[in-house]
C-alpha atoms as a PDB file:
ATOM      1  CA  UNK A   1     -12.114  58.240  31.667  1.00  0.00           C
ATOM      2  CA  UNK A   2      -9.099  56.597  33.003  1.00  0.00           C
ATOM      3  CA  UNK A   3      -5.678  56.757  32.496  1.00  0.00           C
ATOM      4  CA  UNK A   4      -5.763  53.453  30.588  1.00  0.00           C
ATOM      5  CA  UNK A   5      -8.653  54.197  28.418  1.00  0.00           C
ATOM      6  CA  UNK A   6      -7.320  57.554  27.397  1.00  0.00           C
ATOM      7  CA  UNK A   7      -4.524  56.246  25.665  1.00  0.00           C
ATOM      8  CA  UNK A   8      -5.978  52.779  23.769  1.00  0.00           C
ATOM      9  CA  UNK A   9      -5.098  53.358  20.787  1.00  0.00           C
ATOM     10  CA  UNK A  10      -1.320  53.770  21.497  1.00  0.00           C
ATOM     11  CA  UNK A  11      -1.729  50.452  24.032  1.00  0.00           C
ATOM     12  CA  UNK A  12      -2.894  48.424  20.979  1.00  0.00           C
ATOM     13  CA  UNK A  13      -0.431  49.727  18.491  1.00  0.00           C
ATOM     14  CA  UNK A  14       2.736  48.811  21.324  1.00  0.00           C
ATOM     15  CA  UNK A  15       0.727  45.417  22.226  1.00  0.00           C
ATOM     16  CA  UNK A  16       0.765  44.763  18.261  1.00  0.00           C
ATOM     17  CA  UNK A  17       4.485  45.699  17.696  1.00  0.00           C
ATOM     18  CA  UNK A  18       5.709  43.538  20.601  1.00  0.00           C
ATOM     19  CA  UNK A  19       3.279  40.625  20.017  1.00  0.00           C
ATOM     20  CA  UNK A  20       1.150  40.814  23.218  1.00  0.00           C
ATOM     21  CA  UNK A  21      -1.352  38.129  23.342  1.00  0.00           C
ATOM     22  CA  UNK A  22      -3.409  40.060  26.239  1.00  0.00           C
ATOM     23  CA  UNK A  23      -2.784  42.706  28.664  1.00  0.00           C
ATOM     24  CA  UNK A  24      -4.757  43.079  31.451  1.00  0.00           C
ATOM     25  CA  UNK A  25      -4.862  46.277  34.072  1.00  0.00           C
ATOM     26  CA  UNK A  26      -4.715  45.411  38.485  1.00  0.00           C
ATOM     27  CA  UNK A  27      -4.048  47.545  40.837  1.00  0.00           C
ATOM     28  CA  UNK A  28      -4.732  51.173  41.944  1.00  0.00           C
ATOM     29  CA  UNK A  29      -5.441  51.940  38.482  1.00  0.00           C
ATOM     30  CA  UNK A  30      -8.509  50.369  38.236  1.00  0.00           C
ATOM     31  CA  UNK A  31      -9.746  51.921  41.998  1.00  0.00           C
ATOM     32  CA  UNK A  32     -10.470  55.243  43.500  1.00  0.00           C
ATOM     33  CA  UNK A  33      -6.910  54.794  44.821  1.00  0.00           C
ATOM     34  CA  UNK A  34      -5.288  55.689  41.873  1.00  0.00           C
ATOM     35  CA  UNK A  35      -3.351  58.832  42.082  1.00  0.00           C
ATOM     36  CA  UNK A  36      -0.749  61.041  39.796  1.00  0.00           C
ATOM     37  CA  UNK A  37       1.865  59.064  42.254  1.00  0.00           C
ATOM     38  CA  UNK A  38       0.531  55.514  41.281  1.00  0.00           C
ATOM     39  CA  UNK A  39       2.323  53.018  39.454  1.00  0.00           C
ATOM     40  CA  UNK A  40       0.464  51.225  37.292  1.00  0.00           C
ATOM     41  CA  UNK A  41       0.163  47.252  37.482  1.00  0.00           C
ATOM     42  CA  UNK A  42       0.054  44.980  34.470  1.00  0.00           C
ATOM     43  CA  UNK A  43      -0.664  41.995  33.558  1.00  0.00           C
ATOM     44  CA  UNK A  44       0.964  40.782  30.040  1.00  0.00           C
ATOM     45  CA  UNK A  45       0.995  37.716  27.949  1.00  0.00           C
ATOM     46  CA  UNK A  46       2.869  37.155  24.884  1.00  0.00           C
ATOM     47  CA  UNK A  47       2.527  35.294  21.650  1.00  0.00           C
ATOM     48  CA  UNK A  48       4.761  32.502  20.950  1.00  0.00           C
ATOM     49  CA  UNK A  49       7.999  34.486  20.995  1.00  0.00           C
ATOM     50  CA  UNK A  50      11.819  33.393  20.241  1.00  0.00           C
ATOM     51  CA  UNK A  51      13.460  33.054  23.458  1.00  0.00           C
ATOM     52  CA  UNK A  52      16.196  34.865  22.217  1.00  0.00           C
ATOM     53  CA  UNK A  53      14.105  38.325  21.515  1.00  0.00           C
ATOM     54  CA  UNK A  54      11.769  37.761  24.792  1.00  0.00           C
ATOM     55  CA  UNK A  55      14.150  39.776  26.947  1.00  0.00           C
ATOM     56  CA  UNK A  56      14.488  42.554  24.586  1.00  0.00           C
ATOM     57  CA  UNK A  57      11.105  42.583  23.776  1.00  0.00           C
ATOM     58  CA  UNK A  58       9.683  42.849  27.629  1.00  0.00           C
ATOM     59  CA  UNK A  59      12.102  45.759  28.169  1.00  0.00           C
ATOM     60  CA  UNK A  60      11.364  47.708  25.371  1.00  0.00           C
ATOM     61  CA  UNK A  61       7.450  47.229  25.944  1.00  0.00           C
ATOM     62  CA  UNK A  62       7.562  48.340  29.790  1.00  0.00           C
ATOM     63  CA  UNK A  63      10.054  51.595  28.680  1.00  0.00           C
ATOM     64  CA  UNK A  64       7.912  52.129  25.964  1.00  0.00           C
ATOM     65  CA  UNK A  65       4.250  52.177  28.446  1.00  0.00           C
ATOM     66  CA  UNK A  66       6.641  54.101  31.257  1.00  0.00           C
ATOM     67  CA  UNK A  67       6.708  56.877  28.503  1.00  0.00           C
ATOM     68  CA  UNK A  68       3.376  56.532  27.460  1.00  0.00           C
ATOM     69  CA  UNK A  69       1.871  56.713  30.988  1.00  0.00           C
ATOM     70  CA  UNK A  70       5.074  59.019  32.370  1.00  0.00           C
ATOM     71  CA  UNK A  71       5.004  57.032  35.748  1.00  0.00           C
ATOM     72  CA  UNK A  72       6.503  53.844  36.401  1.00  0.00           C
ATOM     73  CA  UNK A  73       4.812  50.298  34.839  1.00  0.00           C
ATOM     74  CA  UNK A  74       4.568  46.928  37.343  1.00  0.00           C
ATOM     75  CA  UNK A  75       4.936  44.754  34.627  1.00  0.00           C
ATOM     76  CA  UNK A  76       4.397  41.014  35.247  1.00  0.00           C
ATOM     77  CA  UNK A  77       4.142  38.575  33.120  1.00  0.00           C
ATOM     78  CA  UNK A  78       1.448  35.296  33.124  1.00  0.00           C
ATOM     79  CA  UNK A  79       4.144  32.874  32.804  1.00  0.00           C
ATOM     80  CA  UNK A  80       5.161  33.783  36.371  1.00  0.00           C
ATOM     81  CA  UNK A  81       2.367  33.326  37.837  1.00  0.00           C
ATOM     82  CA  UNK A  82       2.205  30.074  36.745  1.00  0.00           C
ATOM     83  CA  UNK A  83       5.323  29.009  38.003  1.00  0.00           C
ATOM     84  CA  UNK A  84       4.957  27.817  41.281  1.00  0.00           C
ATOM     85  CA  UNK A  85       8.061  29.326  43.112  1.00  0.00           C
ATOM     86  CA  UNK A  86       6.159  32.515  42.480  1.00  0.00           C
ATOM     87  CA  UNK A  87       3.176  31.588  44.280  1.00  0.00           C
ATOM     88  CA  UNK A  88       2.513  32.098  47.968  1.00  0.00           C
END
């Protein structure tokens, strides 16, 4: 079982409280690669959210899954991937 599906149930209830849309997993995490020195790579989404509260929100989310996991969180979210000075 991997490091992601061992702790569901507190990913949902942080994805609820910060109104994630989806969250997807990349990276090492999801290979053989994956080790207790990995990082792990994200992929988040959020529901319509005040601009005001979207800072706040993102920050407390990525603390909040650093604790969880106790190693650091790649965060990124789907909005910059869509926005082409992002893209390669």
């Amino acid at each position: 079982m991997s490091i992601v599906e061992r702790n569901i149930d507190e990913i949902i209830i942080l994805c609820n409280l910060h109104k994630v849309k989806e969250l997807y997993v990349f990276g090492s995490a999801i290979t053989d690669d994956f080790t207790e020195n990995s990082d792990i790579d994200l992929l988040i989404q959020f529901d319509s959210i005040d601009p005001v509260e979207y800072f706040d929100n993102y920050m407390d989310i990525k603390e909040k899954l650093e604790a969880l996991f106790n190693r650091p969180i790649d965060l990124v979210e789907n909005q910059a991937i869509k926005n082409p000075i992002f893209r390669i």
